[in-house]
N, C-alpha and C. Protein backbone atom coordinates (compact mmCIF):
# COMPACT_ATOMS: atom_id res chain seq x y z
N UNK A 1 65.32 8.25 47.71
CA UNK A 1 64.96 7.39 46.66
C UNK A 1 66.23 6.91 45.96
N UNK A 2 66.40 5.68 46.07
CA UNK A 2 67.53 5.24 45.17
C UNK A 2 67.12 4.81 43.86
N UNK A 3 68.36 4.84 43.01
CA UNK A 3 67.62 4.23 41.85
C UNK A 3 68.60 3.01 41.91
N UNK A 4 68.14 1.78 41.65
CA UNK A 4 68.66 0.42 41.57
C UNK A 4 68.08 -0.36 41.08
N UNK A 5 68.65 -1.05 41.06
CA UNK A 5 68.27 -2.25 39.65
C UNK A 5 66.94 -2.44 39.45
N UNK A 6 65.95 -2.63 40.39
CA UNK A 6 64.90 -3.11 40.00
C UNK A 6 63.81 -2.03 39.34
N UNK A 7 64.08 -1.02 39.95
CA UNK A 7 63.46 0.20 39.46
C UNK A 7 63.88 0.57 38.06
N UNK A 8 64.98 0.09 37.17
CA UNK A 8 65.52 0.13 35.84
C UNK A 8 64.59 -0.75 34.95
N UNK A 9 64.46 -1.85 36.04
CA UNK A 9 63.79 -3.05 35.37
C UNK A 9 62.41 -3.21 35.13
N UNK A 10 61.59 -1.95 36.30
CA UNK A 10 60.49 -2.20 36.03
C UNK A 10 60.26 -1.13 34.85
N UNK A 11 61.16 -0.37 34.37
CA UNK A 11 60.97 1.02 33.69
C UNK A 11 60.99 0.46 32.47
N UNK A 12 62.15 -0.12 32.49
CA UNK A 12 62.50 -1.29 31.23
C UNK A 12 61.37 -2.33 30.74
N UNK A 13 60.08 -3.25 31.61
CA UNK A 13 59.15 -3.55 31.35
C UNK A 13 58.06 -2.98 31.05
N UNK A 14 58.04 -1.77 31.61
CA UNK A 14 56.88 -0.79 31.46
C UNK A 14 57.21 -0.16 29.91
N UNK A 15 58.84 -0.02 29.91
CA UNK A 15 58.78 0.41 28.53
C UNK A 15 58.50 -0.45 27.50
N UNK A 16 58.97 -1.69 27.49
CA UNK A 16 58.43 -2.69 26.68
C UNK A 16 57.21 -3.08 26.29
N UNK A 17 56.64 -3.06 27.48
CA UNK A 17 55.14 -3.40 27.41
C UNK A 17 54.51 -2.42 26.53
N UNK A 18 54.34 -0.98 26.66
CA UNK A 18 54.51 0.23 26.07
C UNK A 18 54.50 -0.13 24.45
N UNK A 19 55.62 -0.56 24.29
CA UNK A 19 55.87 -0.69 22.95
C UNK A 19 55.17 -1.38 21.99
N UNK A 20 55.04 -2.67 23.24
CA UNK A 20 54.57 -3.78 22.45
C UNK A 20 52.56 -3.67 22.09
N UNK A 21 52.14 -2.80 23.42
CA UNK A 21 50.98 -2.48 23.18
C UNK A 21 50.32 -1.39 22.23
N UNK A 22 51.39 -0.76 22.00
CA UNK A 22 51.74 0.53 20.67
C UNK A 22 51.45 -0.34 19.32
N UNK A 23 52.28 -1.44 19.04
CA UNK A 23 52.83 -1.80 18.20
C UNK A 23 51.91 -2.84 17.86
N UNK A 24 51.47 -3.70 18.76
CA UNK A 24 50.44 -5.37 18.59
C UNK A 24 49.15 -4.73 18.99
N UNK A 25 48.87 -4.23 19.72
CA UNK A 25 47.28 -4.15 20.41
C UNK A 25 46.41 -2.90 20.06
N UNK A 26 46.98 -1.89 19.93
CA UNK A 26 46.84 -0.72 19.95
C UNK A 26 46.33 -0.71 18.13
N UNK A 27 46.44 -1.42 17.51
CA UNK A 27 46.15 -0.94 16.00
C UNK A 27 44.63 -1.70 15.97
N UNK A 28 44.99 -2.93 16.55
CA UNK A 28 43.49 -3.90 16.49
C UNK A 28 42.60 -3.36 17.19
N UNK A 29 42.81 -2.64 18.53
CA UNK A 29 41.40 -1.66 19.16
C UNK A 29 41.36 -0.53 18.11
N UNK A 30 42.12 0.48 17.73
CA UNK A 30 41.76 1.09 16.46
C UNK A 30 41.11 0.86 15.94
N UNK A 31 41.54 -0.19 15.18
CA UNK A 31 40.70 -1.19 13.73
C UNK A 31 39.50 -1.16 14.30
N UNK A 32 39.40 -1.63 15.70
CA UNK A 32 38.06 -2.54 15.95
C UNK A 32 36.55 -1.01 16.56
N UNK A 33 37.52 -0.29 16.83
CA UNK A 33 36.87 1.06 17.17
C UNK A 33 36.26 1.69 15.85
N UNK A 34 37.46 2.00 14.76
CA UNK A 34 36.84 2.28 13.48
C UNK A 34 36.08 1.52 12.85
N UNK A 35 35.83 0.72 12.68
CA UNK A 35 34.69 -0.72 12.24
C UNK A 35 33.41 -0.47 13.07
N UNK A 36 33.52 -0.18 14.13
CA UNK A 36 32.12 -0.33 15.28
C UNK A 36 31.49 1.47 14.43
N UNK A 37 32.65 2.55 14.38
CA UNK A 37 32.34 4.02 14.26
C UNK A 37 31.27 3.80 12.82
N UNK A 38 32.19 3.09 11.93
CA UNK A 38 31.42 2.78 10.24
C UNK A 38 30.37 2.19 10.54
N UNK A 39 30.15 1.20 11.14
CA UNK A 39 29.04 0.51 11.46
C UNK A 39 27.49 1.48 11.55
N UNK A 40 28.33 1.97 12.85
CA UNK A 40 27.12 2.68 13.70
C UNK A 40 26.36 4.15 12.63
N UNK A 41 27.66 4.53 12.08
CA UNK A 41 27.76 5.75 11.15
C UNK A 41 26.26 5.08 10.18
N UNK A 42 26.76 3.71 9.54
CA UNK A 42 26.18 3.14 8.48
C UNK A 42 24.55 2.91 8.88
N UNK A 43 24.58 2.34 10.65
CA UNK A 43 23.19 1.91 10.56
C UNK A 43 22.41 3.46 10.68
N UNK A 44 22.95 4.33 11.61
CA UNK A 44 22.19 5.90 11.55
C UNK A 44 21.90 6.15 10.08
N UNK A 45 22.68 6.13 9.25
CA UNK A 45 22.40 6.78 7.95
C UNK A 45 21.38 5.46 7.29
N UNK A 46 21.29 4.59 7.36
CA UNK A 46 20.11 3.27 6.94
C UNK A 46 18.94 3.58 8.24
N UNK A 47 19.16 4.26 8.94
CA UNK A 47 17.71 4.55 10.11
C UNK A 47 16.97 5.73 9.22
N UNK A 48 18.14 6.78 8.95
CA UNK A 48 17.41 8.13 8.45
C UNK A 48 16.99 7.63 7.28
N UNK A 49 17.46 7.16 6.09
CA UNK A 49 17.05 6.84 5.15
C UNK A 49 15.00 5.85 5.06
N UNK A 50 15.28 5.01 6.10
CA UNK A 50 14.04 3.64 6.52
C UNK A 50 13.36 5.24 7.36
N UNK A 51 13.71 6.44 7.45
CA UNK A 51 12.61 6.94 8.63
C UNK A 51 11.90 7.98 7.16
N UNK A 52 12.90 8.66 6.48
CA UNK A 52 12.11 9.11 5.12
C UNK A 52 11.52 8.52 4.25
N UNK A 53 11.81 7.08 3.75
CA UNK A 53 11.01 6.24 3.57
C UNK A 53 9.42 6.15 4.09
N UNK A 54 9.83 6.17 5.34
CA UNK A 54 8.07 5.60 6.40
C UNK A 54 7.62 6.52 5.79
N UNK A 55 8.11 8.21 5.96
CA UNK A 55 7.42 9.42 5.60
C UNK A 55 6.85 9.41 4.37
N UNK A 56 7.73 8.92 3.57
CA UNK A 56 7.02 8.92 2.17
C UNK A 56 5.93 7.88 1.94
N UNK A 57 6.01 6.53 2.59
CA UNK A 57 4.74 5.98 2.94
C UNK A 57 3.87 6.42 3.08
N UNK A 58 4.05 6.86 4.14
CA UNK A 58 2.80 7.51 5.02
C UNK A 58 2.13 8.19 4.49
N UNK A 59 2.88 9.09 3.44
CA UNK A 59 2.39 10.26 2.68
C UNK A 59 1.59 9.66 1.14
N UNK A 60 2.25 8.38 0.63
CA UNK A 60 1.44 7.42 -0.41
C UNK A 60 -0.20 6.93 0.03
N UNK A 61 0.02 6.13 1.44
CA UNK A 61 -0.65 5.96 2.17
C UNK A 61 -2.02 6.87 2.52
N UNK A 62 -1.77 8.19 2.87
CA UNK A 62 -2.72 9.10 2.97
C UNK A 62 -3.67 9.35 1.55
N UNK A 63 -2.66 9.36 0.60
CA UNK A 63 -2.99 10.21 -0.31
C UNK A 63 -4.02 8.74 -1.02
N UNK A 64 -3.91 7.62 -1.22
CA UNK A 64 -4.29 6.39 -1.43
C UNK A 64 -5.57 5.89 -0.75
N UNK A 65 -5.73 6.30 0.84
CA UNK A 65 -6.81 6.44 1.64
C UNK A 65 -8.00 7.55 1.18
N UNK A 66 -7.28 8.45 0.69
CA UNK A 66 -7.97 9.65 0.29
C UNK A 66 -8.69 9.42 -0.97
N UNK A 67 -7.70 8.76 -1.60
CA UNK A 67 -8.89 8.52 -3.24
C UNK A 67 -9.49 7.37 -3.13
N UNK A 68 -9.21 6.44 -2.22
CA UNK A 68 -10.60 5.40 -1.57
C UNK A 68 -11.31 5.60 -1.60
N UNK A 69 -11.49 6.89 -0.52
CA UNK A 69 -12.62 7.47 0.36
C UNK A 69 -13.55 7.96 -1.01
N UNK A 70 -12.92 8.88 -1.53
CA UNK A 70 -13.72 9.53 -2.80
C UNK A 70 -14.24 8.97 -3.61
N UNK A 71 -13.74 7.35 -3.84
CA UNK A 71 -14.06 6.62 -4.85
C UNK A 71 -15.39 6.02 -4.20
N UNK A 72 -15.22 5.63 -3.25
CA UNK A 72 -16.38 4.59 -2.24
C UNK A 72 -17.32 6.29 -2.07
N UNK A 73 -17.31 7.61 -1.89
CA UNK A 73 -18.40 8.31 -1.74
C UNK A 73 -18.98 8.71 -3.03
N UNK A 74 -17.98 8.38 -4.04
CA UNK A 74 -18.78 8.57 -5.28
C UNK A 74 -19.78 7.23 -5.95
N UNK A 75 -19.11 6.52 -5.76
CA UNK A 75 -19.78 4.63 -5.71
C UNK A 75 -21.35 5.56 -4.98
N UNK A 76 -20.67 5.56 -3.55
CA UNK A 76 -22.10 5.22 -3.24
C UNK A 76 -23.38 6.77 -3.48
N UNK A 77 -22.93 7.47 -3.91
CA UNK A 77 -23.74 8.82 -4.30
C UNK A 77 -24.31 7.98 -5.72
N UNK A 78 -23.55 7.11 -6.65
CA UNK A 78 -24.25 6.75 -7.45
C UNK A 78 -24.89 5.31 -7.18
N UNK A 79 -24.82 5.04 -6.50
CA UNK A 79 -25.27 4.27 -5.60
C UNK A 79 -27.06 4.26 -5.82
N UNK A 80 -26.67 5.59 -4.88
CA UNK A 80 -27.86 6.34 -4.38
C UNK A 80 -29.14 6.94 -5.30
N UNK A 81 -28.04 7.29 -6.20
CA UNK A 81 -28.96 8.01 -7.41
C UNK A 81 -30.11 6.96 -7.93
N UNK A 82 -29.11 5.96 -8.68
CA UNK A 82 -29.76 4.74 -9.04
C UNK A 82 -30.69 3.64 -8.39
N UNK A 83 -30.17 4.31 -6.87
CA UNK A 83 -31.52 3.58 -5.72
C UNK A 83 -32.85 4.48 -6.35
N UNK A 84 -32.92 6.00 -5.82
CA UNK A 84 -33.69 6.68 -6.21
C UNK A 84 -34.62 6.35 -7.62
N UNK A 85 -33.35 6.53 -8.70
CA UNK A 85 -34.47 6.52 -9.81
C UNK A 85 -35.27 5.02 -9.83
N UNK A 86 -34.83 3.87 -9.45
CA UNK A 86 -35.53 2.45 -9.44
C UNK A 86 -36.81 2.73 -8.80
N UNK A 87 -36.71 3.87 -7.62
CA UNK A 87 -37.67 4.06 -6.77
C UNK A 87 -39.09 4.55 -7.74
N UNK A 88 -38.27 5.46 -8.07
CA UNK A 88 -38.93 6.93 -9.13
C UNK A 88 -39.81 5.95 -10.24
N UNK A 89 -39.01 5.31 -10.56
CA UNK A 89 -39.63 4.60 -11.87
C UNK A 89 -40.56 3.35 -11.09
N UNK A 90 -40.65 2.69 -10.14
CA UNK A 90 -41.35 1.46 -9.63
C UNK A 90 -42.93 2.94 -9.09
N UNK A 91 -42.52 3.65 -8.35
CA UNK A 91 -43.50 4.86 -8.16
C UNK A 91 -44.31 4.93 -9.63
N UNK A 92 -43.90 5.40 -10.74
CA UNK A 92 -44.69 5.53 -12.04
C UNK A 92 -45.21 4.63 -12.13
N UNK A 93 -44.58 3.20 -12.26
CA UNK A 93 -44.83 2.03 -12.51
C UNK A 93 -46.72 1.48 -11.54
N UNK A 94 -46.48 1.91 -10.40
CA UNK A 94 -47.41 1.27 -9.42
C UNK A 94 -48.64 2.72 -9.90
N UNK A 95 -48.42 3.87 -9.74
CA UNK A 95 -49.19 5.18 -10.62
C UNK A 95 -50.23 4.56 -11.53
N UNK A 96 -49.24 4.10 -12.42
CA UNK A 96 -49.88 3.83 -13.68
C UNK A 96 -51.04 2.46 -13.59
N UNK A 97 -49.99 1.38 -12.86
CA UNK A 97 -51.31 0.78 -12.56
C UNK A 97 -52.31 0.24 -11.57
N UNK A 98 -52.41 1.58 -10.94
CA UNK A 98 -53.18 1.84 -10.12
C UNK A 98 -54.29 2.46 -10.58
N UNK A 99 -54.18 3.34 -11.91
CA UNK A 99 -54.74 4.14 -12.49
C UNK A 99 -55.49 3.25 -13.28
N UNK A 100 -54.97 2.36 -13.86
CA UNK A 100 -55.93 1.24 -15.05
C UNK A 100 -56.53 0.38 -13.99
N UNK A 101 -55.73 -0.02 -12.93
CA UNK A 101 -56.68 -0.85 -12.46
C UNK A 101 -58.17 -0.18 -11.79
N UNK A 102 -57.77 1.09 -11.41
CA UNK A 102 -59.13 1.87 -10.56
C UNK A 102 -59.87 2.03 -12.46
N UNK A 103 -59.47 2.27 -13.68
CA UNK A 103 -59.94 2.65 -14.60
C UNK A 103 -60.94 0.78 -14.67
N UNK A 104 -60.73 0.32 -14.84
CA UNK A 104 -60.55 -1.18 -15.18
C UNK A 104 -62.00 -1.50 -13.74
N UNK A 105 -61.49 -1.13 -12.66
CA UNK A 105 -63.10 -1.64 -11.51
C UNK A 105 -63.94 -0.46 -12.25
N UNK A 106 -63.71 0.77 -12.17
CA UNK A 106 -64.61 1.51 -12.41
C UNK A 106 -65.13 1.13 -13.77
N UNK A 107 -65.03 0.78 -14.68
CA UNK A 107 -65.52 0.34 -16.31
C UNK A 107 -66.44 -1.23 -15.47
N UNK A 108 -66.04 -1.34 -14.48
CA UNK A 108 -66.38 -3.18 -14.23
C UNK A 108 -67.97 -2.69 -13.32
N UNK A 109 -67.89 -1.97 -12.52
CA UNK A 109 -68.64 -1.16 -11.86
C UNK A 109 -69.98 -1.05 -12.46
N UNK A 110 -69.48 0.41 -13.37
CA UNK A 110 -70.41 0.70 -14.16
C UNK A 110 -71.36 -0.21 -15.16
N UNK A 111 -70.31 -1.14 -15.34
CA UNK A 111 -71.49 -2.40 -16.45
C UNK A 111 -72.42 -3.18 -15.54
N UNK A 112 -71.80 -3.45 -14.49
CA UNK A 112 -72.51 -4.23 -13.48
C UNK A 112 -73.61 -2.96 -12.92
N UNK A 113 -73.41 -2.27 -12.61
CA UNK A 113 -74.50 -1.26 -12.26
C UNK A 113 -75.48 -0.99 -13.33
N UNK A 114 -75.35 -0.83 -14.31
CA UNK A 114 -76.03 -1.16 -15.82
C UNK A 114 -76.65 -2.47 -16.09
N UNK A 115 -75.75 -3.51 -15.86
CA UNK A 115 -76.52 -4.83 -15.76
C UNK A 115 -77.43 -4.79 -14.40
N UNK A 116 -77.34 -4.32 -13.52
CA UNK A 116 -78.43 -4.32 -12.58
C UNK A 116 -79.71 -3.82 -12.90
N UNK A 117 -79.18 -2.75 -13.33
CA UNK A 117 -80.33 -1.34 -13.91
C UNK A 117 -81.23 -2.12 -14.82
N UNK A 118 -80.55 -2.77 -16.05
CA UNK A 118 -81.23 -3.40 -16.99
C UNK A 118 -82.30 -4.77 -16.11
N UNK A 119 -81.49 -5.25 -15.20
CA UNK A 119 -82.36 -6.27 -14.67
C UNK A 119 -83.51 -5.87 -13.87
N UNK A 120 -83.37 -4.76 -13.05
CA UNK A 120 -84.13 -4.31 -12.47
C UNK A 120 -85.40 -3.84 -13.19
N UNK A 121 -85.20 -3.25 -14.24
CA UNK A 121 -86.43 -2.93 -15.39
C UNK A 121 -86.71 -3.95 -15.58
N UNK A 122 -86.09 -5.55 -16.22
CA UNK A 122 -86.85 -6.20 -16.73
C UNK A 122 -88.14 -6.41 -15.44
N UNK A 123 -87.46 -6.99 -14.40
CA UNK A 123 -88.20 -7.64 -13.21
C UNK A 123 -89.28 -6.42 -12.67
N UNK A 124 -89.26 -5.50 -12.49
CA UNK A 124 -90.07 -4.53 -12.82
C UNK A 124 -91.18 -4.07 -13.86
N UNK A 125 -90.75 -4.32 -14.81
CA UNK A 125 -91.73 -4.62 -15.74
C UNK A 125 -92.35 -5.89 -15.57
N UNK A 126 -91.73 -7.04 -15.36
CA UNK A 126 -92.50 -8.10 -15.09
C UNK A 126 -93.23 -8.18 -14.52
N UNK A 127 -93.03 -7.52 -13.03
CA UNK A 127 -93.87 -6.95 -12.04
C UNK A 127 -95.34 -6.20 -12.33
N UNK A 128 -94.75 -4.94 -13.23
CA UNK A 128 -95.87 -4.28 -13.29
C UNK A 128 -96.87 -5.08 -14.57
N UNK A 129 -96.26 -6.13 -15.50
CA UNK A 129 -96.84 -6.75 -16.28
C UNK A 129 -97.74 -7.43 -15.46
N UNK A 130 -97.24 -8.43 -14.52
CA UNK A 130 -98.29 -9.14 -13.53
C UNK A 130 -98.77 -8.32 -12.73
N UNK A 131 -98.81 -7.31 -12.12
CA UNK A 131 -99.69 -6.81 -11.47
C UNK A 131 -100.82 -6.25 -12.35
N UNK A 132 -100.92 -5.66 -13.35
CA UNK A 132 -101.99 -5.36 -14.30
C UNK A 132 -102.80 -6.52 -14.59
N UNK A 133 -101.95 -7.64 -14.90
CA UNK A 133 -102.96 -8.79 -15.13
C UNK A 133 -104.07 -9.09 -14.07
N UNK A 134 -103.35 -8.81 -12.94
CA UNK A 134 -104.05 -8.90 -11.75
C UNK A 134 -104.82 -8.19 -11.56
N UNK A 135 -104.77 -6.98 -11.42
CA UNK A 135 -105.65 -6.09 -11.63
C UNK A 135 -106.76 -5.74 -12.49
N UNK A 136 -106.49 -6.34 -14.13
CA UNK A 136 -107.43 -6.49 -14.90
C UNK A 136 -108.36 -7.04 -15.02
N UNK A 137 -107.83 -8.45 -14.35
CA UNK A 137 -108.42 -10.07 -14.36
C UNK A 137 -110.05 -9.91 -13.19
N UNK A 138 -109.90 -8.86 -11.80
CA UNK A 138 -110.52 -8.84 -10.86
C UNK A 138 -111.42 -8.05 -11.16
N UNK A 139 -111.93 -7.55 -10.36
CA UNK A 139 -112.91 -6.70 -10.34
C UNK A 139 -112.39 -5.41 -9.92
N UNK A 140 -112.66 -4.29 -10.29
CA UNK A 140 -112.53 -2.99 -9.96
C UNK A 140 -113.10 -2.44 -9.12
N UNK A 141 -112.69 -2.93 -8.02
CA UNK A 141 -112.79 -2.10 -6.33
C UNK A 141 -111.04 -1.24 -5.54
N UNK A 142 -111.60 -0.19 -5.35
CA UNK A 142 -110.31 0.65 -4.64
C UNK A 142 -109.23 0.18 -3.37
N UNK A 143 -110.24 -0.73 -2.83
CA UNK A 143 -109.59 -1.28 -2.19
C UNK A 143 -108.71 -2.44 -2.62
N UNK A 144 -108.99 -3.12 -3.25
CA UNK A 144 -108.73 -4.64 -3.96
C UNK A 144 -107.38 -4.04 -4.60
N UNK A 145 -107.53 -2.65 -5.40
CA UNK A 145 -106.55 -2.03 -6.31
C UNK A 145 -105.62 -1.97 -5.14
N UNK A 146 -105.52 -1.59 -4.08
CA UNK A 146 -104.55 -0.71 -3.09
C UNK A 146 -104.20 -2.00 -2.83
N UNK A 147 -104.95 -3.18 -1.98
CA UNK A 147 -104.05 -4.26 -1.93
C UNK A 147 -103.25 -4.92 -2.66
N UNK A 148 -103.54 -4.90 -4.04
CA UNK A 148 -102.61 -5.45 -5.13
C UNK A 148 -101.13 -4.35 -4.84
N UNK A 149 -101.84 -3.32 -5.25
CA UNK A 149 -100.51 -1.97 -5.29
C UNK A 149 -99.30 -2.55 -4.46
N UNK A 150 -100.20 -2.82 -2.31
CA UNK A 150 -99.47 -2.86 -1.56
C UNK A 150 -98.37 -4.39 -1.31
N UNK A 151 -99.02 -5.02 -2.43
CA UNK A 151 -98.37 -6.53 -2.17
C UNK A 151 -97.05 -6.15 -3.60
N UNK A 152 -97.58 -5.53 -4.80
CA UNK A 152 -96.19 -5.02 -5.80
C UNK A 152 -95.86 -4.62 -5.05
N UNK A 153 -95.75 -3.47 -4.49
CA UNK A 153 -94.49 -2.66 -3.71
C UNK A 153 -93.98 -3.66 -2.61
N UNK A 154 -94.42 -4.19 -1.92
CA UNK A 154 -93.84 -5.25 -0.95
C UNK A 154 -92.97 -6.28 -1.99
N UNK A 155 -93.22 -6.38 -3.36
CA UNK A 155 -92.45 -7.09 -4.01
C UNK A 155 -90.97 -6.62 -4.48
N UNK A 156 -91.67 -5.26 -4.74
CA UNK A 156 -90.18 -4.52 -5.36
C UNK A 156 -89.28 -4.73 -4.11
């Protein structure tokens, strides 16, 4: 192996280059390495932060769903109640007049059955008024009597 000129020269470029990439290049990949490290550092610590966040959402969220729920099962339990008693009370309501109205035919009933009764006596008496006449007016035979009898009763 000799050493000669060119082999000085490439040692001599290699050292230069060396230098110059030490000196010019070598700080800006640094720079540009530490900038990317902060970066990345920055968005991990803005991920963890946005991921305890969600958690605490999530956890607002639940707890927010939860007193919904309770609010809408208490709504509708009173809901319910107030269905019921409308029920309860339209029930009394229809009770009651069901009760006057059966009170109300039955009072209507009874007069009309009374007004019958009364009519029936009069026309009955009328009856037996004209049949006596009839009977008075004729002659007194048993038979004559039985046919009259049998033509009133065919009347009643």
């Amino acid at each position: 192996m000799d050493f000669n000129a060119t082999l000085i020269g490439e040692m001599l470029s290699f050292a230069i280059l060396i230098w110059f990439c030490v000196h010019f290049i070598w700080p800006h990949l640094n720079k540009a390495i530490e900038d990317r490290q902060v970066k990345i550092a920055e968005g991990l610590n803005a991920a963890e932060r946005a991921h305890a966040e969600l958690r605490e959402a999530d956890t607002r969220v639940a707890a927010e769903i939860k007193l919904a729920r309770q609010q809408a099962t208490e709504i509708i339990d009173r809901a319910q109640q107030q269905a019921n008693q409308i029920i309860d009370k339209a029930r009394v309501e229809a009770i009651v007049e069901i009760n006057r109205l059966k009170a109300t035919a039955q009072d209507d009933i009874a007069s009309m059955a009374q007004r019958a009764r009364d009519q029936l006596r009069e026309q009955v008496g009328a009856l037996a008024l004209q049949g006596a006449s009839k009977i008075v007016q004729r002659e007194v035979d048993a038979s004559t009597h039985k046919l009259l009898l049998d033509q009133l009763a065919a009347e009643i």
